[in-house]
N, C-alpha and C. Protein backbone atom coordinates (compact mmCIF):
# COMPACT_ATOMS: atom_id res chain seq x y z
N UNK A 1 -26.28 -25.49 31.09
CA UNK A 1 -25.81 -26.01 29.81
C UNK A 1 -25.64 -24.86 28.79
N UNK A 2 -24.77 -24.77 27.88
CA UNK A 2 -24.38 -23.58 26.59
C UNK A 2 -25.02 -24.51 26.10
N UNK A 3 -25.65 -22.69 25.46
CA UNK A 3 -26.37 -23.00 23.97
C UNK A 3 -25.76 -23.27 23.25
N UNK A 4 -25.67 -24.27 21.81
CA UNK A 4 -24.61 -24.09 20.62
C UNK A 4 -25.00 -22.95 20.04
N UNK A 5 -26.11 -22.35 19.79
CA UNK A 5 -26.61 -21.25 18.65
C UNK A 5 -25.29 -19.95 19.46
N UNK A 6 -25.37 -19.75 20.45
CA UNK A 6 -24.19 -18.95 21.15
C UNK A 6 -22.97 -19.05 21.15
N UNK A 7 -22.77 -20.41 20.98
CA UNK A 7 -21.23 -20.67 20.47
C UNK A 7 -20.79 -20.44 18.71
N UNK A 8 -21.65 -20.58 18.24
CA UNK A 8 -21.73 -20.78 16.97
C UNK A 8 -21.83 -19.01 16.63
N UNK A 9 -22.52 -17.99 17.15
CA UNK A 9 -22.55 -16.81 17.31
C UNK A 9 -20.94 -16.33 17.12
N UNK A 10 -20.91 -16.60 18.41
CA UNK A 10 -19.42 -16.28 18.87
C UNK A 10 -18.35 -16.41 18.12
N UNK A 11 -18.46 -17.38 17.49
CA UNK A 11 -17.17 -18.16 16.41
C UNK A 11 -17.21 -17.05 15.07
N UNK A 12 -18.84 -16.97 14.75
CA UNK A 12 -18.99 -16.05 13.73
C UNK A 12 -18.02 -14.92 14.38
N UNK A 13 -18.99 -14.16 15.20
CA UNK A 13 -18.34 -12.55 15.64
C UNK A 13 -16.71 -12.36 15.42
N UNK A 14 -16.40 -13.99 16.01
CA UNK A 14 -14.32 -13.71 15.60
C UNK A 14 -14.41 -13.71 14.78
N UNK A 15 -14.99 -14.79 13.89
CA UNK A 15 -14.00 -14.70 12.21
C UNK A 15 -14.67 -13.31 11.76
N UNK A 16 -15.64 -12.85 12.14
CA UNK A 16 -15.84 -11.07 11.29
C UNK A 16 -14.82 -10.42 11.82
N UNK A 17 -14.39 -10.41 13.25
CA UNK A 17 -13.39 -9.61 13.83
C UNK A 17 -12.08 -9.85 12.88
N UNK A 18 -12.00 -11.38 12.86
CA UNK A 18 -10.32 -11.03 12.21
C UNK A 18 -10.64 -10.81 10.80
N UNK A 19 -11.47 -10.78 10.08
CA UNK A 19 -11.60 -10.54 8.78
C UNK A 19 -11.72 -9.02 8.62
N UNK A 20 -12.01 -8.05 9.45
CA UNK A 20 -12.02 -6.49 9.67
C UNK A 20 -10.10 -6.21 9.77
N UNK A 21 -9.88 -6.80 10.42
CA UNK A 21 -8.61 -7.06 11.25
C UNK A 21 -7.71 -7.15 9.84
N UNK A 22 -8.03 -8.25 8.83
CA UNK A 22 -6.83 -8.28 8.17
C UNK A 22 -7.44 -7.06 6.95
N UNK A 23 -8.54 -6.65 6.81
CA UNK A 23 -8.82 -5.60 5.78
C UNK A 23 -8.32 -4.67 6.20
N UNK A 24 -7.98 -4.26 7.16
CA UNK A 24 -7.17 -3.00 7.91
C UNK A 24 -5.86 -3.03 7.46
N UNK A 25 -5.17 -4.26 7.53
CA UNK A 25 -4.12 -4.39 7.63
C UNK A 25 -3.57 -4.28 6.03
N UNK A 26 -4.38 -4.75 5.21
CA UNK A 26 -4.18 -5.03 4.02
C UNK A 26 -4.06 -3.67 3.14
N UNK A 27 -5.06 -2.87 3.66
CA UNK A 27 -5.35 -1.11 3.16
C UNK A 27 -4.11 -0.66 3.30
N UNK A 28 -3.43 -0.53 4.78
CA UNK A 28 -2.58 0.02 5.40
C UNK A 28 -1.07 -0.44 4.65
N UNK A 29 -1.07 -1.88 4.11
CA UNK A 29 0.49 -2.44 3.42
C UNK A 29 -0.05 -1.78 2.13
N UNK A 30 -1.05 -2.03 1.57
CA UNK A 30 -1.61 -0.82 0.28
C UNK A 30 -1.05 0.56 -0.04
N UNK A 31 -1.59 0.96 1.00
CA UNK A 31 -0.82 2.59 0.84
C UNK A 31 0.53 2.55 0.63
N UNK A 32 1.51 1.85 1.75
CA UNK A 32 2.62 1.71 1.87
C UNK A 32 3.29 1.09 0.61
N UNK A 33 2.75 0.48 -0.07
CA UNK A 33 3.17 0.46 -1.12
C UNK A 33 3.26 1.61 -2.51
N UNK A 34 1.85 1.89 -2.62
CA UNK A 34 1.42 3.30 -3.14
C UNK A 34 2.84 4.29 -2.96
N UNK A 35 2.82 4.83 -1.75
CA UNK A 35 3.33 5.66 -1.51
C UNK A 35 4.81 5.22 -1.97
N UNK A 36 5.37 4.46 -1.66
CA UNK A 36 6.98 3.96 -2.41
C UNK A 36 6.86 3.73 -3.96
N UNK A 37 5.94 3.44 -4.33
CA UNK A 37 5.94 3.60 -6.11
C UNK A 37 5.91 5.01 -6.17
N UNK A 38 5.17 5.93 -5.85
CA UNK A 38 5.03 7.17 -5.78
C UNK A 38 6.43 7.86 -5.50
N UNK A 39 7.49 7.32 -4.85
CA UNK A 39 8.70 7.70 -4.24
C UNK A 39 9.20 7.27 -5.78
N UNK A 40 9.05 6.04 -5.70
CA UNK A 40 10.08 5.60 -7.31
C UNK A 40 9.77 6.45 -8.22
N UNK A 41 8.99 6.56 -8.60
CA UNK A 41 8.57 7.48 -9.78
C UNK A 41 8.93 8.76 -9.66
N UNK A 42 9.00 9.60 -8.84
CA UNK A 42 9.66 10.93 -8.48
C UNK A 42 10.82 10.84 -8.83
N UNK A 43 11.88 9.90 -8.25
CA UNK A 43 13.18 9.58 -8.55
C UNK A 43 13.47 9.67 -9.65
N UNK A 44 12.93 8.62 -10.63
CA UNK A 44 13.00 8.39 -12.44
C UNK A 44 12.52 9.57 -13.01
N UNK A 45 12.11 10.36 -12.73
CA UNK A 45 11.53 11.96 -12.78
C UNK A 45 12.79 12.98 -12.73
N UNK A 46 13.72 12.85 -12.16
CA UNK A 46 14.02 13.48 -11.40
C UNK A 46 15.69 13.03 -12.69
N UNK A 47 15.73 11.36 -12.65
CA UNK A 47 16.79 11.31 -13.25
C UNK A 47 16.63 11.92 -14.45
N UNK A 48 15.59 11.40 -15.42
CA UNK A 48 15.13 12.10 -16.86
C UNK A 48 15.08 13.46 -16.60
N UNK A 49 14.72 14.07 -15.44
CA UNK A 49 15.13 15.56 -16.03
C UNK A 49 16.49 16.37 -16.26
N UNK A 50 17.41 14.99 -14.89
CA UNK A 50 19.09 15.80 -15.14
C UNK A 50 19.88 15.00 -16.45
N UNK A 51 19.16 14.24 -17.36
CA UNK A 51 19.59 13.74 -18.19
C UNK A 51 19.28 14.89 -19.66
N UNK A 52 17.76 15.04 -19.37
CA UNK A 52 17.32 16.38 -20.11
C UNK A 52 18.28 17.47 -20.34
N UNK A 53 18.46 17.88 -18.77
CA UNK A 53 19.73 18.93 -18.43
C UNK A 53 20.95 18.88 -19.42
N UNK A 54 21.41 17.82 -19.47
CA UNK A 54 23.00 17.45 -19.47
C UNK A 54 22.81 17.28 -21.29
N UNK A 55 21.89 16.98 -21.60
CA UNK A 55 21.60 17.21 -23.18
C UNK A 55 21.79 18.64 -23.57
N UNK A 56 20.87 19.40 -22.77
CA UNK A 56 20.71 20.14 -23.09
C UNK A 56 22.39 21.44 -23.17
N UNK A 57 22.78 20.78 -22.55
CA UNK A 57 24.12 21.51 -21.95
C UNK A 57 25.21 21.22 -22.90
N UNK A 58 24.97 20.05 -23.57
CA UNK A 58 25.81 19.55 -24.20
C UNK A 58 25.08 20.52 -25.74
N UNK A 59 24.64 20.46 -26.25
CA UNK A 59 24.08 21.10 -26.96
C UNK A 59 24.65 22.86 -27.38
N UNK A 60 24.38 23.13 -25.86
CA UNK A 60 24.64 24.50 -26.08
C UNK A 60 26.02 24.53 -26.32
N UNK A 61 26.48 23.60 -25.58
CA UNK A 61 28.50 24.22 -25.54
C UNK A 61 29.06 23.47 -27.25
């Protein structure tokens, strides 16, 4: 005959497993996000400085 205290074990151990499982997963779409804001922001960086430029150009001439 199974024990229930063993089944009941068991059931725990998965739901910790998939609960590790989706914290992994969750870190990992985290970064990936991080890192593309991090991309955006370089960009808008990048425009404001050739906008800077083109002031500045205009200026001189």
């Amino acid at each position: 005959m199974v024990n229930t205290g063993d089944i009941i074990f068991q059931i725990l151990m998965l739901l910790i497993l998939i609960g590790g499982a989706g914290i992994i997963i969750a870190f990992i779409i985290g970064l990936k996000r991080l890192i593309q804001k991090q991309g955006a922001n370089e960009k808008r960086l990048q425009r404001i400085e050739q906008r800077l430029d083109d002031m500045l150009k205009n200026k001189e001439s």
